[in-house]
Each structure stands twice: as structure tokens, then as C-alpha cells.
N, C-alpha and C. Protein backbone atom coordinates (compact mmCIF):
# COMPACT_ATOMS: atom_id res chain seq x y z
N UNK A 1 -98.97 33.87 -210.03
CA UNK A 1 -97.90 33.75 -209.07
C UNK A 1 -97.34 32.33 -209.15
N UNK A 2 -96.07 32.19 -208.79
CA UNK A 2 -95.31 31.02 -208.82
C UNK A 2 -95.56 30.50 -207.20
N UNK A 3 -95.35 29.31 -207.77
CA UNK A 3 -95.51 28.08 -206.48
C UNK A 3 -94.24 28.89 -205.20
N UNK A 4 -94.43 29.26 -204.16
CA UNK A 4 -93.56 29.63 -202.86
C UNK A 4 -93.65 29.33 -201.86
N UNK A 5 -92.93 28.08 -201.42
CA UNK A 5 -93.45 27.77 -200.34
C UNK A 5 -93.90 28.62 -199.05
N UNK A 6 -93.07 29.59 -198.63
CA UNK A 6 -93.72 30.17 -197.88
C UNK A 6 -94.44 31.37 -197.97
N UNK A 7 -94.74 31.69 -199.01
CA UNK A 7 -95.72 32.03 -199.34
C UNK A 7 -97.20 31.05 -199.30
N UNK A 8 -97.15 30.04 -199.48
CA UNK A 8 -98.02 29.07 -199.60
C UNK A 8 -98.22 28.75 -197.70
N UNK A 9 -96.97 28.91 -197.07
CA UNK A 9 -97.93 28.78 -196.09
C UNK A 9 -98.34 29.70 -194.66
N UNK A 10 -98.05 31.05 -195.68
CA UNK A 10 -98.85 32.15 -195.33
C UNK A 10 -100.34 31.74 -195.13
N UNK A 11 -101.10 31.53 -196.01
CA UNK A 11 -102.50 30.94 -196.24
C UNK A 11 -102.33 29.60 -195.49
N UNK A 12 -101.81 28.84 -195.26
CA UNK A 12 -101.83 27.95 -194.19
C UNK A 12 -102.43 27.85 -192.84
N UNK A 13 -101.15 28.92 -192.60
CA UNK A 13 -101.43 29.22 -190.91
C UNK A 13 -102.24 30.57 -190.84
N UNK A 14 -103.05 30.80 -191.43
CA UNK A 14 -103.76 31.79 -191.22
C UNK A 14 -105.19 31.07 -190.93
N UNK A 15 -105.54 29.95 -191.97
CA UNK A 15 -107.33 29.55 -192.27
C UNK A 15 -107.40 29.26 -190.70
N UNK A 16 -107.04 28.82 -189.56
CA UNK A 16 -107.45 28.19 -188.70
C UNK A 16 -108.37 29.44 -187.75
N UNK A 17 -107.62 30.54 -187.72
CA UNK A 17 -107.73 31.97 -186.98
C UNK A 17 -108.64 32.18 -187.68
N UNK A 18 -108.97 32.21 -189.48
CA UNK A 18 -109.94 33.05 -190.02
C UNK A 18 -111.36 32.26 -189.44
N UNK A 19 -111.20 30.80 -189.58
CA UNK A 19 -112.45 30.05 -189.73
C UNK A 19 -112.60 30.32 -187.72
N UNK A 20 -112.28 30.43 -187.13
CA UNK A 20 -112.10 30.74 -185.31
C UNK A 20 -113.13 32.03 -185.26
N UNK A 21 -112.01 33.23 -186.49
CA UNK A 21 -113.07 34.29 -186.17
C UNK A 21 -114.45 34.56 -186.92
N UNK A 22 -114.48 33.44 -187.74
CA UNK A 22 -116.06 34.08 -188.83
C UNK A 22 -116.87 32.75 -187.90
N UNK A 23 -116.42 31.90 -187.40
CA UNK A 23 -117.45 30.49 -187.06
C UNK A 23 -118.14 30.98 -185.55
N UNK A 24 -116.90 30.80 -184.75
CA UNK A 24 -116.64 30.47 -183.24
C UNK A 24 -117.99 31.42 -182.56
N UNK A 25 -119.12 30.57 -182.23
CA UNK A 25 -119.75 31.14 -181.29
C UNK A 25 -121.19 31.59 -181.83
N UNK A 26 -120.78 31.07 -183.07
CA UNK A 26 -122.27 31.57 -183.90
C UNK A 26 -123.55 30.52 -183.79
N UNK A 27 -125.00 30.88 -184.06
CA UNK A 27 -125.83 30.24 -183.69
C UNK A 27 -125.54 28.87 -185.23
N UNK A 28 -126.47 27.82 -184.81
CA UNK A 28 -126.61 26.67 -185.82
C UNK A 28 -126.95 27.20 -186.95
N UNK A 29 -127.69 28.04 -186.84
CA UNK A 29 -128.49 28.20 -188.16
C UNK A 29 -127.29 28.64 -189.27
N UNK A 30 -126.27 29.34 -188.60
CA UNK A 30 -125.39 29.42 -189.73
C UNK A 30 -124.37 28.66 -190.24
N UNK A 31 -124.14 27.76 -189.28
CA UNK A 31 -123.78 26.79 -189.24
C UNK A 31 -123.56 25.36 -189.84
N UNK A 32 -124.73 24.82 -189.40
CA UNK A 32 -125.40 24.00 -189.91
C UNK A 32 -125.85 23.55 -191.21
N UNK A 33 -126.72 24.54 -192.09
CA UNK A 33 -127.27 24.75 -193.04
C UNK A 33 -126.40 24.15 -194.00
N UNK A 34 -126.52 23.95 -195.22
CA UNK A 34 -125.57 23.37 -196.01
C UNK A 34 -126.39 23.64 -197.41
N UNK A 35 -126.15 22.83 -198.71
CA UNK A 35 -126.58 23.50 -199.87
C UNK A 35 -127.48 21.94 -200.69
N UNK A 36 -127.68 21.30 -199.73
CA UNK A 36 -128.32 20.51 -200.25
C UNK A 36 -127.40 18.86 -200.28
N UNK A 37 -127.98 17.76 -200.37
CA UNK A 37 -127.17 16.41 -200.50
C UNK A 37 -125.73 16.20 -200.75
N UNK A 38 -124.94 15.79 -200.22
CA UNK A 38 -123.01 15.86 -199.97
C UNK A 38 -122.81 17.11 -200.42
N UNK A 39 -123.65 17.90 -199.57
CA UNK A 39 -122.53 19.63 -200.04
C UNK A 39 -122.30 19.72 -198.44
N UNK A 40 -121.62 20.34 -198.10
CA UNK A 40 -121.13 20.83 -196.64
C UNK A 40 -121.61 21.72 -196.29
N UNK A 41 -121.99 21.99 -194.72
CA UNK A 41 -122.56 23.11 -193.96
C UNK A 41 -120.93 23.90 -193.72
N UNK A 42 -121.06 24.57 -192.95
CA UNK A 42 -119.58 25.31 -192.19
C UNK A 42 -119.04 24.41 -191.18
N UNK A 43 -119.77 23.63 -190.42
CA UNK A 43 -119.15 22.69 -189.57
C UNK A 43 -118.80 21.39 -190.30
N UNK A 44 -119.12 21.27 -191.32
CA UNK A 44 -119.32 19.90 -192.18
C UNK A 44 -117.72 20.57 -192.86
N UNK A 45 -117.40 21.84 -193.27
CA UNK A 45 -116.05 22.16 -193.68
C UNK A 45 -114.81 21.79 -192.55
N UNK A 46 -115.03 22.36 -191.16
CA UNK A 46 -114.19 22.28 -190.18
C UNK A 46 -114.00 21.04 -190.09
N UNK A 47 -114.93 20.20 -190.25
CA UNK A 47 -114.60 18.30 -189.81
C UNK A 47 -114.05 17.88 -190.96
N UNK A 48 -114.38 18.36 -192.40
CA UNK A 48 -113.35 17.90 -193.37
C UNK A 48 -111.89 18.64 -193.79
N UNK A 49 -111.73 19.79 -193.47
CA UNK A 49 -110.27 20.51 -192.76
C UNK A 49 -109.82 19.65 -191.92
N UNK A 50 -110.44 18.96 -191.24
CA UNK A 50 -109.60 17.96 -189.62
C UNK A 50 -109.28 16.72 -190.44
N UNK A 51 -109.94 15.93 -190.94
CA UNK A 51 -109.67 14.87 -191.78
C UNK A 51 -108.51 15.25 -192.57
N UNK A 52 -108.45 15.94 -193.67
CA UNK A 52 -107.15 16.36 -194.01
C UNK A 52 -106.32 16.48 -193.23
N UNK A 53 -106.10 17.08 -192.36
CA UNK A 53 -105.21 16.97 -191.02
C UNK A 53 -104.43 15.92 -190.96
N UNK A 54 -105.44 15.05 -190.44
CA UNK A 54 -104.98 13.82 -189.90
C UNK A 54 -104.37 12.71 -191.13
N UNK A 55 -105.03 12.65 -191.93
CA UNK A 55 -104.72 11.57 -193.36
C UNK A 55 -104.22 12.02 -194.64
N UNK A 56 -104.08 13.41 -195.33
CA UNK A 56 -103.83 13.94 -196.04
C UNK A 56 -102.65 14.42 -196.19
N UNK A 57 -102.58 15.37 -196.22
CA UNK A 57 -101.65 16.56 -197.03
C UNK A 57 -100.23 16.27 -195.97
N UNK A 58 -100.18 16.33 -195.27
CA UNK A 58 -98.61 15.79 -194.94
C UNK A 58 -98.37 14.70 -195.26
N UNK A 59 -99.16 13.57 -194.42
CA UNK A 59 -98.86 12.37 -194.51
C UNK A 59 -98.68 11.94 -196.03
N UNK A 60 -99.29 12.70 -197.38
CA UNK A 60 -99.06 12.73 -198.68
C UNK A 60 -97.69 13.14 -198.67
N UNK A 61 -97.37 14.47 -198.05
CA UNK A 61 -96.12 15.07 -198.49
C UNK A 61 -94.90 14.14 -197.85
N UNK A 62 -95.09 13.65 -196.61
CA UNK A 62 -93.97 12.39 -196.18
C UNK A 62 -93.70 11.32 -197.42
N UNK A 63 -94.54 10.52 -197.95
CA UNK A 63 -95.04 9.55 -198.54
C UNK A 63 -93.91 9.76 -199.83
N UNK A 64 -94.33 10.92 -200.36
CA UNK A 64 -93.53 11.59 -201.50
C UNK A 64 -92.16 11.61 -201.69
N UNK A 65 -91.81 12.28 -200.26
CA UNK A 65 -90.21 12.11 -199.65
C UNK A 65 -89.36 10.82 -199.14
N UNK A 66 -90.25 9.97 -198.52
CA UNK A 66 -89.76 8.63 -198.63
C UNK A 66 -89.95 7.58 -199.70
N UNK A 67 -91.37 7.91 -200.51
CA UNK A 67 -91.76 6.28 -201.55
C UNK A 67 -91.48 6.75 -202.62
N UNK A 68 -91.79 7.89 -202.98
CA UNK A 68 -91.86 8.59 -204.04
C UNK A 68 -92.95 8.01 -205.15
N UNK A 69 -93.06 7.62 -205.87
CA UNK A 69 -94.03 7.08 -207.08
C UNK A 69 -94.36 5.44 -206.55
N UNK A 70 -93.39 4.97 -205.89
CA UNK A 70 -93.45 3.34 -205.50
C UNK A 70 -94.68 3.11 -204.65
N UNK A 71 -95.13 3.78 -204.13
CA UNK A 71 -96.21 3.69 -203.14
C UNK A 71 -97.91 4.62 -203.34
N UNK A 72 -98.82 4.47 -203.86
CA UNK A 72 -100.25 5.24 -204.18
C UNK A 72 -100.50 5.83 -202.92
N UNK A 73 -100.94 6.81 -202.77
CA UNK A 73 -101.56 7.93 -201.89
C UNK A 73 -102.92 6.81 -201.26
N UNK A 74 -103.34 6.73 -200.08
CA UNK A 74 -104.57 5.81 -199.73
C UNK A 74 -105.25 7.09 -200.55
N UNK A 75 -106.62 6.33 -200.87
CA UNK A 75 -108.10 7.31 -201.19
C UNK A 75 -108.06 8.44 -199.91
N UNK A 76 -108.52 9.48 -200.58
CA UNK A 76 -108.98 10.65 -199.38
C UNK A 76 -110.65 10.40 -199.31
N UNK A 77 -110.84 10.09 -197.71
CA UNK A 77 -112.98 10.03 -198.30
C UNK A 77 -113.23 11.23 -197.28
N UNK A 78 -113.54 12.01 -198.07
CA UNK A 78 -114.14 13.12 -198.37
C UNK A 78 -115.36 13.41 -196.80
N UNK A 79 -115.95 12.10 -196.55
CA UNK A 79 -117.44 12.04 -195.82
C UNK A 79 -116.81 11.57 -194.39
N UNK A 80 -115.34 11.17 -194.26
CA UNK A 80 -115.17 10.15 -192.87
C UNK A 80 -115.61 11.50 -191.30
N UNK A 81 -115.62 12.65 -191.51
CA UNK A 81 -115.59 12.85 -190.60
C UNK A 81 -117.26 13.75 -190.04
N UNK A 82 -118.10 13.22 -190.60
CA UNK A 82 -119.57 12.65 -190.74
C UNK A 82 -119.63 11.69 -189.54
N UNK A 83 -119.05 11.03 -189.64
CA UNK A 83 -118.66 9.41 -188.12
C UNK A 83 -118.01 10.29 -187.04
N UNK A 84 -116.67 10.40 -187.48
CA UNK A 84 -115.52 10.88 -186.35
C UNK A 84 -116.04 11.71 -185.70
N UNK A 85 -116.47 12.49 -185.52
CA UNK A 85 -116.49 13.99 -185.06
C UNK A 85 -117.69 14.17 -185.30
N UNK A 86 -118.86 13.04 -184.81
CA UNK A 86 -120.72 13.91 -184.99
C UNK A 86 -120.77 14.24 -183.35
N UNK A 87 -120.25 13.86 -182.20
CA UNK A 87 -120.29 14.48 -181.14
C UNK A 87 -119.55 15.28 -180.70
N UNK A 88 -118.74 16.14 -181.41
CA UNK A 88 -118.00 17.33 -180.89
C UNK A 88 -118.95 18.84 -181.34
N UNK A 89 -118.25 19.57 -180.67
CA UNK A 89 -119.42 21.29 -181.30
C UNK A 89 -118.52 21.56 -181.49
N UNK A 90 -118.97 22.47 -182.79
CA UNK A 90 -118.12 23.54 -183.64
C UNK A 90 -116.70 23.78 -182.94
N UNK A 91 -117.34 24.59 -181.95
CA UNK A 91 -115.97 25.30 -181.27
C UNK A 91 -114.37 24.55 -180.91
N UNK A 92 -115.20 22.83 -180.69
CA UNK A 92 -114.18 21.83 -179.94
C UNK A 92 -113.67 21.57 -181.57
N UNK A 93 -114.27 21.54 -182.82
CA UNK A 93 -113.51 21.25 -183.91
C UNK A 93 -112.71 22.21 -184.13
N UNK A 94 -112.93 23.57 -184.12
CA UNK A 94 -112.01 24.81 -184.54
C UNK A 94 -110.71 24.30 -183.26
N UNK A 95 -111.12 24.13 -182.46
CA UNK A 95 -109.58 24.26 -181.45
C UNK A 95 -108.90 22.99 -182.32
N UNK A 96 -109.26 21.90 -182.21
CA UNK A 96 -108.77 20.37 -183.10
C UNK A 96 -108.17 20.86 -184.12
N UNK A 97 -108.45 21.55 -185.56
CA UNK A 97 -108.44 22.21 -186.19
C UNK A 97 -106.93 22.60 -186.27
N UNK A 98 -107.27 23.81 -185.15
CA UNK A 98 -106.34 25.00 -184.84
C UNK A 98 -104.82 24.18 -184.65
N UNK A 99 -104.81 22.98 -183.50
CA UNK A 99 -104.09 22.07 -183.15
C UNK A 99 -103.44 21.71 -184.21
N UNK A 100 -104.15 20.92 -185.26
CA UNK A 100 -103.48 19.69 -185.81
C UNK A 100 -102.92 20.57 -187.33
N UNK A 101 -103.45 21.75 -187.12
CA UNK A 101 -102.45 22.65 -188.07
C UNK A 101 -101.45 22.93 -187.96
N UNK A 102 -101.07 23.65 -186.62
CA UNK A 102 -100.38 23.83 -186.04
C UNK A 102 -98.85 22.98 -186.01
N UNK A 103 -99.47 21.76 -185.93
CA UNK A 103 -98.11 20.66 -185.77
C UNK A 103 -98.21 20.18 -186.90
N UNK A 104 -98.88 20.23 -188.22
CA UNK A 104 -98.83 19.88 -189.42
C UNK A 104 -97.45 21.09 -190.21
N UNK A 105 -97.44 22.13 -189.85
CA UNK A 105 -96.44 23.27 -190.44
C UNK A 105 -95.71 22.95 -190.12
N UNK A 106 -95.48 22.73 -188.01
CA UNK A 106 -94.58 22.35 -187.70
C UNK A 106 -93.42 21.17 -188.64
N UNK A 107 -94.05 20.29 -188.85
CA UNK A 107 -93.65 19.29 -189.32
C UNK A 107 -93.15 19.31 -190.87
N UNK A 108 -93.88 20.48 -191.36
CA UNK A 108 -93.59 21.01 -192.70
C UNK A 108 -92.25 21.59 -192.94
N UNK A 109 -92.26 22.59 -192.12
CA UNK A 109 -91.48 23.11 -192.22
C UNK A 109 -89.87 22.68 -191.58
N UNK A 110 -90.00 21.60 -191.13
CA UNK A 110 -89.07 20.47 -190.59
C UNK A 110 -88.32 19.94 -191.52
N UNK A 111 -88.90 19.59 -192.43
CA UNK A 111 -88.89 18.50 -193.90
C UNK A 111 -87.81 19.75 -194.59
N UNK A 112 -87.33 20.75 -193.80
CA UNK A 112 -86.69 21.45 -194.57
C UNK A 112 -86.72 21.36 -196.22
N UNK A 113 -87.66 21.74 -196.71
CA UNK A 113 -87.94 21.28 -198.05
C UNK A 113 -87.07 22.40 -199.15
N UNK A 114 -86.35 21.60 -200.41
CA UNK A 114 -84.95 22.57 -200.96
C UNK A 114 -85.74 22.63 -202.25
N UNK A 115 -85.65 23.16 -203.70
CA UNK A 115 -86.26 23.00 -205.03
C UNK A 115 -86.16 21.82 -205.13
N UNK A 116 -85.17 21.05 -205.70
CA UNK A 116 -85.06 19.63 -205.88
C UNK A 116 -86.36 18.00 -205.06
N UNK A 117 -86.37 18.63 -204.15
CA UNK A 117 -87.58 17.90 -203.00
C UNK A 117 -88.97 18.51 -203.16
N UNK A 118 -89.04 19.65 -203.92
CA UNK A 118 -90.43 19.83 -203.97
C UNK A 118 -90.49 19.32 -205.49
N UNK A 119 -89.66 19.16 -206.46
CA UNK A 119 -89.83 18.08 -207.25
C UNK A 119 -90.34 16.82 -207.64
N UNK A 120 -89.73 16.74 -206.91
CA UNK A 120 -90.20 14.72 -206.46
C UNK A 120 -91.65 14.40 -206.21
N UNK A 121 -91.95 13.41 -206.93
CA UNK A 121 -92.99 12.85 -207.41
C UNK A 121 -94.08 11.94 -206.42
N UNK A 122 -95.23 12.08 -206.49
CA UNK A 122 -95.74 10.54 -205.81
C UNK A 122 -96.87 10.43 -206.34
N UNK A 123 -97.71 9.26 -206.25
CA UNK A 123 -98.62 8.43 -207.58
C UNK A 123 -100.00 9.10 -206.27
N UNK A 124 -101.15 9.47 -207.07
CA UNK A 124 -102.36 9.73 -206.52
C UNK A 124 -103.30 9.00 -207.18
N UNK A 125 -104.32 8.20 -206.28
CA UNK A 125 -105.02 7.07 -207.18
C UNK A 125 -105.94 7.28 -208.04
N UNK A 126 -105.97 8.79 -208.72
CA UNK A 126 -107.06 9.12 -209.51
C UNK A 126 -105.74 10.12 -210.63
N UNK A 127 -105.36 10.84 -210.11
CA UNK A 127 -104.29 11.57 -210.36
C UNK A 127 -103.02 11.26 -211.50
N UNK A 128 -102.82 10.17 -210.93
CA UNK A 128 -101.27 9.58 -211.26
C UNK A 128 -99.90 10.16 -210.65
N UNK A 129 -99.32 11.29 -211.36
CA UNK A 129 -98.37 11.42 -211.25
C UNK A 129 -98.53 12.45 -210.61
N UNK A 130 -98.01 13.31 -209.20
CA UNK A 130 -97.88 14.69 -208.73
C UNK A 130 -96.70 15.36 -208.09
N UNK A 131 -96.54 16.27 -208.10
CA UNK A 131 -94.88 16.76 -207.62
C UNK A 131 -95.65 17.66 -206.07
N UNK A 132 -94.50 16.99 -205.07
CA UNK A 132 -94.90 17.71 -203.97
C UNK A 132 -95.37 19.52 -203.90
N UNK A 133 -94.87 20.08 -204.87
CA UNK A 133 -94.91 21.41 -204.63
C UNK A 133 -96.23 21.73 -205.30
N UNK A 134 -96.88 20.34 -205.90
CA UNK A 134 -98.62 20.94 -206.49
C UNK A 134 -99.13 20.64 -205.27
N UNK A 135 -98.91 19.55 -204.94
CA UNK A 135 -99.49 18.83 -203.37
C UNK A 135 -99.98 20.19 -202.49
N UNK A 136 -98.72 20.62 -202.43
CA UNK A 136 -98.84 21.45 -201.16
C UNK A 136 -99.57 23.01 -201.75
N UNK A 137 -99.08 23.20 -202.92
CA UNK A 137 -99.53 24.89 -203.60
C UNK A 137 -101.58 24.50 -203.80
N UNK A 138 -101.76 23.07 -203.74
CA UNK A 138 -103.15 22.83 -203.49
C UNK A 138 -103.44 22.91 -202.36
N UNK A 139 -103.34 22.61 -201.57
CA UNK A 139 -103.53 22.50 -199.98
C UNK A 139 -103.62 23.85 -199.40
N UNK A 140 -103.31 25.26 -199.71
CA UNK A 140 -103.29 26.14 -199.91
C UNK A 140 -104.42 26.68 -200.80
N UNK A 141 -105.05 26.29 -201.77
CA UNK A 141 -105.95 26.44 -202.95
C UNK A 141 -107.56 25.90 -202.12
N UNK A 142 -107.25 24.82 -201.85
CA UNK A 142 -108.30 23.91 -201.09
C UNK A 142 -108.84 24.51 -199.74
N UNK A 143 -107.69 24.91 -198.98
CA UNK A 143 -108.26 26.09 -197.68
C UNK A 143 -109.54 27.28 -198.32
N UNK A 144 -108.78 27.97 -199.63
CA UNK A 144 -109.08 29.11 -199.88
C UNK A 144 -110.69 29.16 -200.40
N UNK A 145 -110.81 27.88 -201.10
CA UNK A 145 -111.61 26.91 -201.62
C UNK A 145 -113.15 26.85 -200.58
N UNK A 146 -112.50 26.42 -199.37
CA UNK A 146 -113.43 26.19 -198.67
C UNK A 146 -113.77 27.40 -197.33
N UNK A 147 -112.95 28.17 -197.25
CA UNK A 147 -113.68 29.63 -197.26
C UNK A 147 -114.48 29.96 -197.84
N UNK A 148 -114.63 30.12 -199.07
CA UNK A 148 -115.17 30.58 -199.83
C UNK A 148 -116.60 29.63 -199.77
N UNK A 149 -116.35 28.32 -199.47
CA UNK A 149 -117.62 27.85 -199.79
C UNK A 149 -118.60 28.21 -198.66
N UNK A 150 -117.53 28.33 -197.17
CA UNK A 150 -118.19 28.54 -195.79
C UNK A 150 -119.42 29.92 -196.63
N UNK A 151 -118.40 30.79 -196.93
CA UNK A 151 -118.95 32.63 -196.94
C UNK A 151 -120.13 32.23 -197.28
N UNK A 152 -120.04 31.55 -199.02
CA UNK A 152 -121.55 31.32 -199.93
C UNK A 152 -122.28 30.82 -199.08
N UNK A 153 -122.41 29.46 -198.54
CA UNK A 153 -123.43 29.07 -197.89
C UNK A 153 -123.84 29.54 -196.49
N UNK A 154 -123.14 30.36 -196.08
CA UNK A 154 -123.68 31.48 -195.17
C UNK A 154 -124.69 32.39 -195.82
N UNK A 155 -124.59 32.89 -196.90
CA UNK A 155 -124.82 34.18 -197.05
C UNK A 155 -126.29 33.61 -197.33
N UNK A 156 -126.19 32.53 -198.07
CA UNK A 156 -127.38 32.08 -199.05
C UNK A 156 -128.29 31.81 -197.85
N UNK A 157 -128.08 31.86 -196.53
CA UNK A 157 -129.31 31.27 -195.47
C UNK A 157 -130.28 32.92 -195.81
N UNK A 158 -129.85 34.17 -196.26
CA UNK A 158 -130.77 35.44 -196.26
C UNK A 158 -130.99 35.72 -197.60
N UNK A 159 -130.86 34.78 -198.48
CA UNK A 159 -131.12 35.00 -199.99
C UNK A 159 -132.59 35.61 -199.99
N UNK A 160 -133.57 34.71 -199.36
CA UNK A 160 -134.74 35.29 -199.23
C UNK A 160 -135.23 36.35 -199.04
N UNK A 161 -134.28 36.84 -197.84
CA UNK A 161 -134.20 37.93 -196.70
C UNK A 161 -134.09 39.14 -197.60
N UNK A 162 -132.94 39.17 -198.65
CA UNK A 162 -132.85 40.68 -198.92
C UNK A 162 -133.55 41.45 -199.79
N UNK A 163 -134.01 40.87 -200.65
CA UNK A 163 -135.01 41.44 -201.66
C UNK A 163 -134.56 42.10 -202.59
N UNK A 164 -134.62 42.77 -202.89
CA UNK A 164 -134.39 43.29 -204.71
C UNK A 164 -132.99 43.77 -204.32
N UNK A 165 -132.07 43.91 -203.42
CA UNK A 165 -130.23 43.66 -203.47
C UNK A 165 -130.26 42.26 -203.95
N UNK A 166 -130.79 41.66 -204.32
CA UNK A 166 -130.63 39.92 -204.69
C UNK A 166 -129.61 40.40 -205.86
N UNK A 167 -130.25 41.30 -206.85
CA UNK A 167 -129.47 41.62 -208.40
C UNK A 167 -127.89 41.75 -208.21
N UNK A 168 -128.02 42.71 -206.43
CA UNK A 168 -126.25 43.55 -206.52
C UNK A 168 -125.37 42.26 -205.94
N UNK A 169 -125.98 40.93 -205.49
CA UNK A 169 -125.30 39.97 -204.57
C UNK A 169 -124.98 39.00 -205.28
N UNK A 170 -123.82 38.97 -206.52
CA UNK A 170 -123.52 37.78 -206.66
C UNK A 170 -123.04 36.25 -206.04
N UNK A 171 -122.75 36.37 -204.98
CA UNK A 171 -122.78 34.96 -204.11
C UNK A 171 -123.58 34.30 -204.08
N UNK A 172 -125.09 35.09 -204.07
CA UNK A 172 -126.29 34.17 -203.89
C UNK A 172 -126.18 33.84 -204.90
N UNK A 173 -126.40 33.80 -206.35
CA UNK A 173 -126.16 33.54 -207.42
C UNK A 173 -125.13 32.01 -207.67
N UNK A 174 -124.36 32.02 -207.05
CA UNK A 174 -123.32 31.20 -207.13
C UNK A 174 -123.61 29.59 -206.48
């Protein structure tokens, strides 16, 4: 499929509702758990979904539209919201979440963005060169991304649990 924007942010405004209805209310254990040293639990995803929020993917896509290549993307760190957000619960991140998505589209979709503007270029400090419309057709990729990682490391807390279905369950595997 070709890059569309709104198509792209179909999957946008959806992850906030999906991660609301698979997270919201569940015990730690599923939670919590994670896959071992800097891998993420499911709440360790929601606090780095919020970080993007706040420092990322718009504020990239502004950056683009005003500096264009003249100006480097700051570093994205991956771990900041490890600090930010170790005293909130799950639930208070999914609403945060839910929020700062919310007015992130808003704002997207403001930028009235035409072909020519999703063109345009801006420098990423590992990257180099990127055109807003990868920016954003990632940001979209990266949600989907980390679904997926929530599901696996859910599933893998009963790897033990199921017993010889281990063969039919490729996730655990993964």
C-alpha cells in the first residue's frame, strides 16, 4: 500500500482505544512483566507512546514544515519516561495517552498537509535525510509495532502454562 495520509491516521486514532481496551484494568502481572533488560512491559509501552507524544512525531513533523533540513531532529530517548511517569498507574497513562493523541491529530490534521508538504525534508540525527510522509507513514508502523510487542509479551507470561499447544503458538516463539 501507498503512503495515505488518512489512511495512516486511521491507525492513529484508533491505538489509544485498542491499548484502553486490551490494558485498562488488568492485574500487574500482565502488565508489568517485560522480556528481559531495556525490553518493555505493556506499561513500559504506554509511557513510551506518551513520550512520543510529547517530543516526537509532531513536533518532528512541525520542525520539517518550518526548518526543513536546516535544523536536526533532538535525539528521541527511548527510556525518558522510566523518570516521568514512575508514579502514575496504567490507567492514568492510557487516559494521558488517549489525551495527547487526541490533540496531536488535532494538530495534524490542521497542518492541512497537500503532496508537495509531505515531501519536504528534515535531517534525523542517525537518519539523515527524511520526507515528512515516512515520518508520519512510521508513526503509524511504530503504533502497530508496539501492539504487537504488548500481545507477545503478554502471551509469553503462559508460555509455561500451555503445554504441548506451545508447537501451535507461534508468538511464544517470537
Amino acid at each position: 500500500m501507498r503512503f495515505d495520509l488518512n489512511k495512516t491516521i486511521e491507525i492513529l486514532e484508533r491505538t489509544p482505544a485498542t491499548l484502553k481496551a486490551l490494558l485498562s484494568g488488568l492485574s500487574e502481572e500482565w502488565t508489568l512483566n517485560d522480556e528481559g533488560e531495556d525490553t518493555f512491559s505493556a506499561r513500559d509501552v504506554v509511557g513510551h507512546l506518551i513520550s512520543g507524544e510529547e517530543t516526537d512525531w509532531v513536533v518532528r513533523a512541525q520542525m520539517i514544515l518550518e526548518d526543513g533540513t536546516a535544523r536536526e531532529f533532538e535525539p528521541f530517548d527511548r527510556f525518558r519516561f522510566r523518570e516521568d511517569y514512575k508514579d502514575q498507574t496504567l490507567d492514568e497513562l492510557l487516559v494521558r495517552f488517549q489525551s495527547l493523541r487526541g490533540a496531536n491529530l488535532e494538530r495534524l490534521r490542521a497542518m492541512a498537509l497537500d503532496p508537495e508538504a509531505l515531501e519536504r525534508e528534515g535531517m534525523h540525527p542517525e537518519l539523515g535525510r527524511v520526507r515528512l510522509r515516512e515520518l508520519l507513514a512510521t508513526w503509524a508502523v511504530h503504533d502497530l509495532g508496539h501492539i504487537r510487542q504488548i500481545v507477545r509479551v503478554m502471551a509469553k507470561q503462559y508460555r509455561d502454562e500451555v503445554g504441548p499447544w506451545t508447537a501451535y503458538l507461534r508468538i511464544l516463539a517470537e
